[in-house]
N, C-alpha and C. Protein backbone atom coordinates (compact mmCIF):
# COMPACT_ATOMS: atom_id res chain seq x y z
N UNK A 1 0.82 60.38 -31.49
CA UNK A 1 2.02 59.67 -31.89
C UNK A 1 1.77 58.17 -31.76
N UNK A 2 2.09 57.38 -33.19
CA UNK A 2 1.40 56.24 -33.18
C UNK A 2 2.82 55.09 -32.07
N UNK A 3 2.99 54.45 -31.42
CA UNK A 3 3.56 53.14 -30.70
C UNK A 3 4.21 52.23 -31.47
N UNK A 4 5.63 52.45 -31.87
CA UNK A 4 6.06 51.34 -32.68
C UNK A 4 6.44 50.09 -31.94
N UNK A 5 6.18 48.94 -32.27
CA UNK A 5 6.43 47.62 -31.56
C UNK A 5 7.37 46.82 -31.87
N UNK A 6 8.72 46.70 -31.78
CA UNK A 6 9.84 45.89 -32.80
C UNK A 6 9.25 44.50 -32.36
N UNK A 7 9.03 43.80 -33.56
CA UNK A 7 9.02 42.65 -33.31
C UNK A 7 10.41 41.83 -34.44
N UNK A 8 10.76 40.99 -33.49
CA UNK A 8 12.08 40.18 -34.12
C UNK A 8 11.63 38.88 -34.04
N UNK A 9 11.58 38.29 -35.28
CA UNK A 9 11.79 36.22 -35.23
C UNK A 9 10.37 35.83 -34.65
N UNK A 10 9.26 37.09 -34.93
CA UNK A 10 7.72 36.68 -34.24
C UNK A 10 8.06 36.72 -32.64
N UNK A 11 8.53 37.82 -32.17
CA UNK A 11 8.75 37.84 -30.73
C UNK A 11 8.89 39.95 -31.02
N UNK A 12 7.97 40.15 -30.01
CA UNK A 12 8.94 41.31 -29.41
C UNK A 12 9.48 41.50 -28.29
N UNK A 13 10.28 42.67 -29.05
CA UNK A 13 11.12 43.23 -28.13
C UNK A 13 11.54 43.03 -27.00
N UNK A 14 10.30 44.32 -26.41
CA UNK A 14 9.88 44.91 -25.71
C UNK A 14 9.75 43.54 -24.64
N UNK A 15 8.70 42.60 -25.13
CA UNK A 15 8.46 41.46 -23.88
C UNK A 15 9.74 41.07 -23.74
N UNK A 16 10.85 40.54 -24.50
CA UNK A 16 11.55 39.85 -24.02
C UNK A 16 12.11 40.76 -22.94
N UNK A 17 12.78 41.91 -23.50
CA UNK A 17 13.33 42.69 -21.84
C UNK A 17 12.95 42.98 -21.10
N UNK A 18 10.64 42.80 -20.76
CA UNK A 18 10.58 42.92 -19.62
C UNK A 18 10.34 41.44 -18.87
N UNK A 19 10.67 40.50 -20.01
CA UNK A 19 10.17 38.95 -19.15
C UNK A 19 11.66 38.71 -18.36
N UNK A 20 13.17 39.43 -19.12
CA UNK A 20 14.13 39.19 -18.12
C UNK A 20 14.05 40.29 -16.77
N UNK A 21 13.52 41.61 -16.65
CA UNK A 21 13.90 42.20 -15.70
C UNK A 21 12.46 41.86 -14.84
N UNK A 22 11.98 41.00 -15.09
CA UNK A 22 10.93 40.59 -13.96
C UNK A 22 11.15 39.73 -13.56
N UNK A 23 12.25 38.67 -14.10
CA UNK A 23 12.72 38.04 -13.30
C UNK A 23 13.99 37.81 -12.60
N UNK A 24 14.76 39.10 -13.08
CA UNK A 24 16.02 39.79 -12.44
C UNK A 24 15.21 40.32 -10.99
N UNK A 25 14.29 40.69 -11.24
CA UNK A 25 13.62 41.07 -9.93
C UNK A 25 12.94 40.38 -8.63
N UNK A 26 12.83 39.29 -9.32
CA UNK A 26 11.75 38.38 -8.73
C UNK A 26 12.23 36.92 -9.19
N UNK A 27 13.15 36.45 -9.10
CA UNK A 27 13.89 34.95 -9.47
C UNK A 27 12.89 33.75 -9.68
N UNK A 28 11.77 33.69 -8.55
CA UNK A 28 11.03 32.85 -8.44
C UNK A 28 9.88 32.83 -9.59
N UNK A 29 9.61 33.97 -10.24
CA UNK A 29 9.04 33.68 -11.78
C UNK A 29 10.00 32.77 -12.33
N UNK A 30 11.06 32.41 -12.19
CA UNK A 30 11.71 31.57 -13.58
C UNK A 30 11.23 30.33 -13.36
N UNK A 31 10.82 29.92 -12.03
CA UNK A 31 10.23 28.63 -11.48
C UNK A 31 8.94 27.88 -12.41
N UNK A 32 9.32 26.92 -12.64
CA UNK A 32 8.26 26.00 -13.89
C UNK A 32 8.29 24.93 -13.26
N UNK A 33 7.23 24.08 -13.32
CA UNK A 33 6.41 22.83 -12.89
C UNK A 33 6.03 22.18 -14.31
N UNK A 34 5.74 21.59 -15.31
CA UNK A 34 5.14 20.97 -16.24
C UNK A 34 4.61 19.75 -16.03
N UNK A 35 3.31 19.32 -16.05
CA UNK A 35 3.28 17.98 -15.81
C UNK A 35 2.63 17.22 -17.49
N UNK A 36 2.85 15.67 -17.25
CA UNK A 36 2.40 15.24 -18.24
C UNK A 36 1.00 13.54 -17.77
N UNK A 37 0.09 13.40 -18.17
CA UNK A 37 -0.77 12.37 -17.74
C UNK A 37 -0.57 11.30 -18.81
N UNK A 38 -0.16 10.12 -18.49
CA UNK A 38 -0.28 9.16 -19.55
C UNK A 38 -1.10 7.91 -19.15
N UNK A 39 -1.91 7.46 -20.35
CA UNK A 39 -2.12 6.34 -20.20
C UNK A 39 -2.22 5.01 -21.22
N UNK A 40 -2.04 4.10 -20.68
CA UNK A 40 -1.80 2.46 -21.49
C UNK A 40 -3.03 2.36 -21.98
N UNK A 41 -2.88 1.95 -23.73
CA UNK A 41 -4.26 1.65 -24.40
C UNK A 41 -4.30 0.26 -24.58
N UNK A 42 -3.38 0.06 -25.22
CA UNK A 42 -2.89 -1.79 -25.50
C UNK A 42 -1.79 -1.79 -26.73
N UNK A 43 -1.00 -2.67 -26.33
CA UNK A 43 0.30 -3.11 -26.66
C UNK A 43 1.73 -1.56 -26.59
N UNK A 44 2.02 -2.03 -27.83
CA UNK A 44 2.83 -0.60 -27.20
C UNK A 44 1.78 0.98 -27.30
N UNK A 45 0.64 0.98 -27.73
CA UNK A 45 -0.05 2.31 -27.95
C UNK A 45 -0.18 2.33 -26.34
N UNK A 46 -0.54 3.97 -25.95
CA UNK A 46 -0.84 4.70 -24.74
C UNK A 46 -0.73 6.47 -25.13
N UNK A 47 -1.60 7.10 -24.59
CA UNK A 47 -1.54 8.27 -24.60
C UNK A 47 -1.33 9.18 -23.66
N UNK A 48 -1.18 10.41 -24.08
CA UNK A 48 -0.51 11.31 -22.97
C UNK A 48 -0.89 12.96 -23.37
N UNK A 49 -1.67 13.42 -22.41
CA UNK A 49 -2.39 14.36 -22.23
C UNK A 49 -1.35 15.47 -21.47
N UNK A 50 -1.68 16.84 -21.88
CA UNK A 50 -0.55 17.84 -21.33
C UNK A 50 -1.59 19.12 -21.31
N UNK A 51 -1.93 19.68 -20.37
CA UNK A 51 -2.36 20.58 -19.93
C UNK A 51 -2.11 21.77 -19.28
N UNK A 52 -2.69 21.74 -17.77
CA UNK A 52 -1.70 22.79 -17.01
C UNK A 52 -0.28 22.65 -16.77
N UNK A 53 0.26 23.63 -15.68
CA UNK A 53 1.45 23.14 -15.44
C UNK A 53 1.76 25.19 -14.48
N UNK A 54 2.69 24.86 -13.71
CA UNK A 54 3.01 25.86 -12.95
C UNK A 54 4.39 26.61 -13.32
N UNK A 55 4.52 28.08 -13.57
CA UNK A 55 4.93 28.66 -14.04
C UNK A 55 4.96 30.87 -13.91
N UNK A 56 5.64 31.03 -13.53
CA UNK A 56 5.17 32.42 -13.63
C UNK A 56 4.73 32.57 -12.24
N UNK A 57 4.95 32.45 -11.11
CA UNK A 57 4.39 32.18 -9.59
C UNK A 57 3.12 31.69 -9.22
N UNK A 58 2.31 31.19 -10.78
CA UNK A 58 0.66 30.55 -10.65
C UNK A 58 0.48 29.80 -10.79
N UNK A 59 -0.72 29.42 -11.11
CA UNK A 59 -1.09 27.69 -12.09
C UNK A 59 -1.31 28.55 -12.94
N UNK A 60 -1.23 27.91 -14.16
CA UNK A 60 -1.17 28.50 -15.96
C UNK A 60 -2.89 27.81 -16.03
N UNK A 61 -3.83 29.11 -16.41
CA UNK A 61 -4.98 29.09 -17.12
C UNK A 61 -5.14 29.05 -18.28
N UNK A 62 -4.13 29.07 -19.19
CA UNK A 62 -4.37 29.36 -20.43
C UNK A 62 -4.89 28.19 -21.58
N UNK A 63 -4.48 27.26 -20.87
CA UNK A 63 -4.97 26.13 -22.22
C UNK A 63 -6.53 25.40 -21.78
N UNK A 64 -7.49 25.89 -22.68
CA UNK A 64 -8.92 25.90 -22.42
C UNK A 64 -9.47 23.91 -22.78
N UNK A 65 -8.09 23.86 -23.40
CA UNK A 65 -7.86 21.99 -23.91
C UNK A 65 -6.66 21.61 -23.34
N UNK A 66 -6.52 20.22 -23.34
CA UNK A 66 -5.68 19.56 -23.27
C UNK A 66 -5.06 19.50 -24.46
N UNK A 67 -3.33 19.29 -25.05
CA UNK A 67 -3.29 18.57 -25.83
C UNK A 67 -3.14 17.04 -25.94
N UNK A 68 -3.50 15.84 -26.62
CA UNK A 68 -3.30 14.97 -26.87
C UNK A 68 -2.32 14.44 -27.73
N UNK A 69 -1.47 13.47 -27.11
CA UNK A 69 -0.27 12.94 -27.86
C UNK A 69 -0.36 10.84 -28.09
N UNK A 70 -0.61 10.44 -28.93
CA UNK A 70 -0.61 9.11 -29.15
C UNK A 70 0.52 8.71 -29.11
N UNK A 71 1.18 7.95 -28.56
CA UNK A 71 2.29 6.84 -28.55
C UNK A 71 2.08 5.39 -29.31
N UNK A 72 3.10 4.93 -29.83
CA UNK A 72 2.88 3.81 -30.64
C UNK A 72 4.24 3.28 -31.11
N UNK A 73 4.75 2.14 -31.85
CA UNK A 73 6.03 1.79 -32.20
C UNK A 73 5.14 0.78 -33.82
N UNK A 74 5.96 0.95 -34.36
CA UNK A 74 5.91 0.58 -35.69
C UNK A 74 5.44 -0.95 -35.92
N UNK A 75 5.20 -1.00 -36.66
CA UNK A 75 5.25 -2.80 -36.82
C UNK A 75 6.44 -4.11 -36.27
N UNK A 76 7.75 -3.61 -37.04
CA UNK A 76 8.72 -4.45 -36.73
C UNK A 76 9.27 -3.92 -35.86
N UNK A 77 8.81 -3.03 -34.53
CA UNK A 77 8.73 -2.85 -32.84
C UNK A 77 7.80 -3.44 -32.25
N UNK A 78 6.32 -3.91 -32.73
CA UNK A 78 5.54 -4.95 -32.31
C UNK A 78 4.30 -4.27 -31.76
N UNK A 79 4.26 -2.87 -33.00
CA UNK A 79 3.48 -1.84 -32.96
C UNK A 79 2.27 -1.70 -33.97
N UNK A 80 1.46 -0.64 -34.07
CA UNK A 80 0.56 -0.91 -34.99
C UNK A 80 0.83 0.84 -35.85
N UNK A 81 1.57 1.39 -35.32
CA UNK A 81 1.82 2.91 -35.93
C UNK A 81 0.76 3.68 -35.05
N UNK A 82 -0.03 3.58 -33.87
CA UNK A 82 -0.69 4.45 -33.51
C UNK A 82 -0.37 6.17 -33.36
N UNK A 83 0.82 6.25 -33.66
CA UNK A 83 1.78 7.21 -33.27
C UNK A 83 3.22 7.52 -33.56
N UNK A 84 3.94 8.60 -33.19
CA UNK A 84 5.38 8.04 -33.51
C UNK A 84 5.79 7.56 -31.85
N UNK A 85 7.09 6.76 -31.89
CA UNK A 85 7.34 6.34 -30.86
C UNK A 85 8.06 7.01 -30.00
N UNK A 86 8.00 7.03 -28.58
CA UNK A 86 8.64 8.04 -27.71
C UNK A 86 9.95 8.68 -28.18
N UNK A 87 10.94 7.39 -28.49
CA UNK A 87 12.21 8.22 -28.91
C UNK A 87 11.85 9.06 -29.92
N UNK A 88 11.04 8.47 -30.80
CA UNK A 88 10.86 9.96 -31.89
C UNK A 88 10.11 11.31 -31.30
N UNK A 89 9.52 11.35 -29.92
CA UNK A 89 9.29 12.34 -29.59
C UNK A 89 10.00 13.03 -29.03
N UNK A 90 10.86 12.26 -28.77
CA UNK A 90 12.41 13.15 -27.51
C UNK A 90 13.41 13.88 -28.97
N UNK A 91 12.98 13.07 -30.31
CA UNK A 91 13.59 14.08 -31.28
C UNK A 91 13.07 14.95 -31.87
N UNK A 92 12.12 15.34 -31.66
CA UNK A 92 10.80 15.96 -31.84
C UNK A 92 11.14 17.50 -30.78
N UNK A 93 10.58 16.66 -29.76
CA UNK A 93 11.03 17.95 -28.58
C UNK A 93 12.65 18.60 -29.06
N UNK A 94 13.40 18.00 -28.95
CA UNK A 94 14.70 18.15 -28.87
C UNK A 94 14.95 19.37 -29.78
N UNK A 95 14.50 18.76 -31.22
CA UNK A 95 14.55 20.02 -32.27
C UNK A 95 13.36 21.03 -32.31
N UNK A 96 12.50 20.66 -31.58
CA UNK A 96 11.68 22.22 -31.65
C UNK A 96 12.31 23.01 -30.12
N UNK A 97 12.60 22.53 -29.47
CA UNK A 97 13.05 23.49 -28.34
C UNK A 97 14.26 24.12 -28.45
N UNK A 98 15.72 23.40 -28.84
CA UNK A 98 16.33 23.88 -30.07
C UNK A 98 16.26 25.47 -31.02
N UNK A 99 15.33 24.53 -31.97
CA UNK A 99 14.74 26.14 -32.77
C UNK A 99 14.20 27.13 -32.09
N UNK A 100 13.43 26.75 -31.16
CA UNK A 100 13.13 28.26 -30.46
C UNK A 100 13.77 28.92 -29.35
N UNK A 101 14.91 28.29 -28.79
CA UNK A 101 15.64 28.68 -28.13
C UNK A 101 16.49 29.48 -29.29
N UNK A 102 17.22 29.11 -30.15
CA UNK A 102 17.79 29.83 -31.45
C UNK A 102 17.03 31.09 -31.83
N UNK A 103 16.16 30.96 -31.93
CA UNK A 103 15.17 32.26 -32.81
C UNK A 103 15.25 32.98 -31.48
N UNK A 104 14.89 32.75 -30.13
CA UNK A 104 14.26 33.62 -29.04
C UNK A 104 15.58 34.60 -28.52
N UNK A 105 16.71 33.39 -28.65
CA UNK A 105 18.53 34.36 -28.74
C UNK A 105 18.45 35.05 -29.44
N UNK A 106 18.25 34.97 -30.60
CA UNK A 106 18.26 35.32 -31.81
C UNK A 106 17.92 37.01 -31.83
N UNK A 107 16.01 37.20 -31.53
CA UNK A 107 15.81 37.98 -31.23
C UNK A 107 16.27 38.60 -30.37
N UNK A 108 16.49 38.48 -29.26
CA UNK A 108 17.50 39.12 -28.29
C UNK A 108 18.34 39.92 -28.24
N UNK A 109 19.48 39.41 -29.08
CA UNK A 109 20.58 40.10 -29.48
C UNK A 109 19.88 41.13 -30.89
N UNK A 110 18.97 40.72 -31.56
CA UNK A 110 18.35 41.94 -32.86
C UNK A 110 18.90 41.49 -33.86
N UNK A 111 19.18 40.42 -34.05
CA UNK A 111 19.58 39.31 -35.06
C UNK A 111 18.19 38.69 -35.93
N UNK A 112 17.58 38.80 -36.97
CA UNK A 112 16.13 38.68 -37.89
C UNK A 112 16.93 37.36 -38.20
N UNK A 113 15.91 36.35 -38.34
CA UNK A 113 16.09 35.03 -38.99
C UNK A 113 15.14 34.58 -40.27
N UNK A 114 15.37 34.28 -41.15
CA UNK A 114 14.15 34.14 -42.25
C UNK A 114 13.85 32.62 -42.27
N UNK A 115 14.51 31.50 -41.94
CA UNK A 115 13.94 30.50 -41.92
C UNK A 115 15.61 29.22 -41.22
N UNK A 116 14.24 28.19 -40.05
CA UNK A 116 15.40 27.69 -39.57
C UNK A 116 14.69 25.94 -39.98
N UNK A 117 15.68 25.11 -40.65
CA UNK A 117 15.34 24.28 -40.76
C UNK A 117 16.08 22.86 -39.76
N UNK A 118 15.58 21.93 -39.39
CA UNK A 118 16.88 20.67 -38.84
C UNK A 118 16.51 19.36 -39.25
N UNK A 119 17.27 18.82 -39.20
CA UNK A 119 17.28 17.46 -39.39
C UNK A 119 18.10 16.67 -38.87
N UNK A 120 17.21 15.45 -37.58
CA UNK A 120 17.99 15.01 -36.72
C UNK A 120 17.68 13.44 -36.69
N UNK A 121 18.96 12.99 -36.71
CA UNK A 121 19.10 11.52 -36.35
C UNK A 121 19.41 10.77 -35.24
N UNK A 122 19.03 9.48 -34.28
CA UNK A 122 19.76 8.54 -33.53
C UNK A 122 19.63 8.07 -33.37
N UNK A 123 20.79 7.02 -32.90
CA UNK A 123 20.65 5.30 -33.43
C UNK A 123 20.57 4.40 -31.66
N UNK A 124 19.98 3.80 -31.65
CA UNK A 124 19.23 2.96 -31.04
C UNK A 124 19.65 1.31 -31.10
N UNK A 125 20.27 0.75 -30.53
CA UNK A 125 20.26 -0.37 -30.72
C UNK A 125 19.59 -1.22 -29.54
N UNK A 126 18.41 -2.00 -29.92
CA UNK A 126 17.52 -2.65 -29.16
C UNK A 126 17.77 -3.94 -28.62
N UNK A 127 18.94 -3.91 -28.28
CA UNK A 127 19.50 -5.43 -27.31
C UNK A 127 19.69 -5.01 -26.24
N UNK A 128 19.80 -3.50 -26.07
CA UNK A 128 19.88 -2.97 -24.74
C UNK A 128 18.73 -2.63 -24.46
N UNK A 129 17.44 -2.33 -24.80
CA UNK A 129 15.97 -2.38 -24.35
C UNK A 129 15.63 -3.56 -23.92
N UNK A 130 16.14 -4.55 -24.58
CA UNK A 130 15.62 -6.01 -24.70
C UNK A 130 16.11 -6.89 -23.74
N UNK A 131 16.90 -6.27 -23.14
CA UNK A 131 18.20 -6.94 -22.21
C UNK A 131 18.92 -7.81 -22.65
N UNK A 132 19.05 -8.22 -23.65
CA UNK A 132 20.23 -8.93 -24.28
C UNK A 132 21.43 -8.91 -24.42
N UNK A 133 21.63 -7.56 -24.29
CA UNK A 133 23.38 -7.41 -24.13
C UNK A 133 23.29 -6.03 -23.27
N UNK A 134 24.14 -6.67 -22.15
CA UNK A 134 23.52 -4.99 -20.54
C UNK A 134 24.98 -4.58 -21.12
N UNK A 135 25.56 -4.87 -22.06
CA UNK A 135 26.95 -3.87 -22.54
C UNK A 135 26.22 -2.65 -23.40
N UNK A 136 25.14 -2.64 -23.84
CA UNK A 136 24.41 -1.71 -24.91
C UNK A 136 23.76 -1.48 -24.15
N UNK A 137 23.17 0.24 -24.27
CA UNK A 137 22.61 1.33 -23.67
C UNK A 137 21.12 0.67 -24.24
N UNK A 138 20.37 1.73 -23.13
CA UNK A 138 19.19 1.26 -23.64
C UNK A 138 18.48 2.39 -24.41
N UNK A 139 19.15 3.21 -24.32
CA UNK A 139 19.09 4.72 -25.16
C UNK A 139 19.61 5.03 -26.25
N UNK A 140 19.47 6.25 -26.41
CA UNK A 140 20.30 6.45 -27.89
C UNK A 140 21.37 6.37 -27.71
N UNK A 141 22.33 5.66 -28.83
CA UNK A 141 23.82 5.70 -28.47
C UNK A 141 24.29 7.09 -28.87
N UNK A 142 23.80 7.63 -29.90
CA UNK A 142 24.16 8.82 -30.25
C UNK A 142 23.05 9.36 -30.96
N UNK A 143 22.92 11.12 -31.30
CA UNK A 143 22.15 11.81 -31.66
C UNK A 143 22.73 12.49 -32.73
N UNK A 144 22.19 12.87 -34.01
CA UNK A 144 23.25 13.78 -35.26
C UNK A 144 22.29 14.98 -35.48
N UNK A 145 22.60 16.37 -35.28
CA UNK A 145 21.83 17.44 -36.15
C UNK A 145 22.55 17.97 -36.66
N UNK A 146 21.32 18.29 -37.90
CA UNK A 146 21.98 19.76 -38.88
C UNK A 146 21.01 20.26 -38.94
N UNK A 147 21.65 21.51 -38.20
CA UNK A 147 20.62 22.85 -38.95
C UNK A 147 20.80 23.90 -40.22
N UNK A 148 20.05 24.28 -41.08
CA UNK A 148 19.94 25.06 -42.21
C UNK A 148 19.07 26.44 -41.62
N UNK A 149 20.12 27.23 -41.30
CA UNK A 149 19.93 28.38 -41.29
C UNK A 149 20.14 29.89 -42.66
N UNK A 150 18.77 30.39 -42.45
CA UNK A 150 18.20 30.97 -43.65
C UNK A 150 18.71 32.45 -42.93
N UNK A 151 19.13 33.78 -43.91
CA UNK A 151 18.81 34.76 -43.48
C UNK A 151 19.98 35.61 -44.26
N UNK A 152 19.55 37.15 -43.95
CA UNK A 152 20.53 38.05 -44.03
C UNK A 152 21.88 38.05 -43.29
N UNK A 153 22.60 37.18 -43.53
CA UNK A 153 22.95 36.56 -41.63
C UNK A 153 24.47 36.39 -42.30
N UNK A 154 25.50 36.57 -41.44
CA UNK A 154 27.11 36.10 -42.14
C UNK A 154 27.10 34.84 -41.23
N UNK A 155 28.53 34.50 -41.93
CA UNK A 155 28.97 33.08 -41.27
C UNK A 155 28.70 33.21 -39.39
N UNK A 156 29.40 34.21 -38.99
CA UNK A 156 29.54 34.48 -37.72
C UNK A 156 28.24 34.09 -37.40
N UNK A 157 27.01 35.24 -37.83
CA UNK A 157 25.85 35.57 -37.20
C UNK A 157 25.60 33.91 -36.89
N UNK A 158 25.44 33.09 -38.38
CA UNK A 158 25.27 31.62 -38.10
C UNK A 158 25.66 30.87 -37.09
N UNK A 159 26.72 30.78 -36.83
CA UNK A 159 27.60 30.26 -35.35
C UNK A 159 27.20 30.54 -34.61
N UNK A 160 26.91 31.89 -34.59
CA UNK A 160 26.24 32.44 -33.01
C UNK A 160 24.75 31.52 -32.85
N UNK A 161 24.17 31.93 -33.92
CA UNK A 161 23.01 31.04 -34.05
C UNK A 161 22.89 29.50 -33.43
N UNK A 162 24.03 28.89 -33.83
CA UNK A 162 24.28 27.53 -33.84
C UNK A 162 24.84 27.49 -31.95
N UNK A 163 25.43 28.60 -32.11
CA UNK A 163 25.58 28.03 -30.53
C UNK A 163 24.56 28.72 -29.55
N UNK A 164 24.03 29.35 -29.92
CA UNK A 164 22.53 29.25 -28.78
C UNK A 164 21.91 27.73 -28.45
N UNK A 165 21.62 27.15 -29.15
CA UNK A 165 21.01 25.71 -29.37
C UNK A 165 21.36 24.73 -28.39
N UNK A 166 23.17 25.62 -27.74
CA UNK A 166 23.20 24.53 -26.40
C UNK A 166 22.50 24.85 -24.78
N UNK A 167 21.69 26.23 -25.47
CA UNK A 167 21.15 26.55 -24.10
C UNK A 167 19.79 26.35 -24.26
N UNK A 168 19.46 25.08 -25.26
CA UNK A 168 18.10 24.36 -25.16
C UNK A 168 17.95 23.56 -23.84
N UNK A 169 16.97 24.12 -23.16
CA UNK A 169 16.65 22.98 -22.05
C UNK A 169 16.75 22.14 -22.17
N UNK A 170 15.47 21.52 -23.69
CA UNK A 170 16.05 19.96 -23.72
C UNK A 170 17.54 19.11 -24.32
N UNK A 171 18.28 19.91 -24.86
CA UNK A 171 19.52 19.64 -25.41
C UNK A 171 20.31 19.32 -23.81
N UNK A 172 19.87 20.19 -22.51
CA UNK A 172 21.04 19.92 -21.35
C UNK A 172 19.75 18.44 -20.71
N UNK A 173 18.34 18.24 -21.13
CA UNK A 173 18.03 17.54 -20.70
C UNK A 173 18.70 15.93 -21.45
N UNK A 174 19.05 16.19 -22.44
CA UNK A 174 19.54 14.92 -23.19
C UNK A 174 20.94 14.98 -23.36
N UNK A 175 21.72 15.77 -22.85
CA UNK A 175 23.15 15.46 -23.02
C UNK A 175 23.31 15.59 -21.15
N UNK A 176 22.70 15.40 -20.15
CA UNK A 176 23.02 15.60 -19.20
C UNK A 176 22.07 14.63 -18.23
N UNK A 177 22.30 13.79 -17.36
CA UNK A 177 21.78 13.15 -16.30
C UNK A 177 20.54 13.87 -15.82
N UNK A 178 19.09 13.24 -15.69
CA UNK A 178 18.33 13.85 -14.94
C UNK A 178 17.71 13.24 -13.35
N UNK A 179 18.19 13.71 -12.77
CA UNK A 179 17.30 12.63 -11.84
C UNK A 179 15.98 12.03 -12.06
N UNK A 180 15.55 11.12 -11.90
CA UNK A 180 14.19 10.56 -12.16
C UNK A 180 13.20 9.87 -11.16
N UNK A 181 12.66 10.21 -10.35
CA UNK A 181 12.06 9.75 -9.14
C UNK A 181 11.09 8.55 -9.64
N UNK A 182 10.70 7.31 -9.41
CA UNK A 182 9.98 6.18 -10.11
C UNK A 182 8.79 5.94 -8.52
N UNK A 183 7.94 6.37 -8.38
CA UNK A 183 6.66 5.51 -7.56
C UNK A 183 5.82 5.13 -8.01
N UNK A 184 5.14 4.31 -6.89
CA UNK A 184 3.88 4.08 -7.66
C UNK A 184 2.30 4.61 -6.47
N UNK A 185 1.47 4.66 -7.29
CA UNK A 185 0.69 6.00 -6.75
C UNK A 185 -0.63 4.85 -6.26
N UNK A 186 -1.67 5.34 -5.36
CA UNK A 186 -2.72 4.65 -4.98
C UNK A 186 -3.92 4.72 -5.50
């Protein structure tokens, strides 16, 4: 008798209900560490290397590389384009963690998705980077998405869809205070 494997949204099943009852069992698997290494190249360029990171009660062996990420700001930021610039990576992260938090609900509940698209905006005004006016944030003032969700799917299913997206890590990391510890190392 051949083993059928449901797979939903490029995920199965099967893992997802045993990655929750192993850690219904064992809490301290949900425990994650991520670290990130950066360094200054010149002017606004610097890079940032992402490797291990702790997870699953171990250190994570799995990435045989590092990945590499270039940082950079544009010209009229006083950049050369080495890269996109951090905020564009926090929109970057934002909407891929997002989408796969969506698809990974998604699957969950046995909900098939055929294609998830987004498109996200936010506006920045640089007098508050610059210190010119400490009345302006030095962050985004605001963030805009839309997602285009594809599928066999009704209005509902969509909504549901749409509201998974607030149980993106990074969505509570950017709509919510993080603490941020600042030293400096020897």
């Amino acid at each position: 008798m051949e083993l059928v494997v449901k797979t939903v949204n490029g995920f199965k099943s099967q893992d997802i209900m045993d990655t929750i009852h192993a850690i219904q069992s064992n809490p301290k698997i949900a425990e994650f560490r991520f670290r990130v290494k950066n360094r200054w190249i010149t002017g606004g360029h610097n890079r940032s290397t992402i490797q291990g990171f702790y997870g699953g009660c171990a250190e994570d062996q799995s990435r045989a590389e590092a990945f590499v990420y270039d940082n950079g700001e544009p010209p009229i930021l006083l950049g050369n384009n080495e890269g996109a610039n951090p905020v564009e990576y926090i929109l970057h992260g934002l909407a891929g963690c997002m989408t796969t938090t969506m698809v990974l609900h998604a699957a969950a509940n046995g909900i098939a998705v055929d294609r998830i698209e987004s498109r996200l905006e936010g506006d920045i005004d640089v007098q508050g980077f610059l210190g010119l006016d400490e009345t302006v944030r030095n962050g985004y003032q605001n963030i805009r998405v839309k997602f285009k969700i594809e599928g066999d799917l009704t209005a509902e299913e969509k909504e549901k869809l749409l509201s998974f997206a607030y149980s993106s890590p990074v969505f509570d990391i950017v709509t919510n205070k993080v603490p941020v510890a600042l030293s400096l190392s020897e």
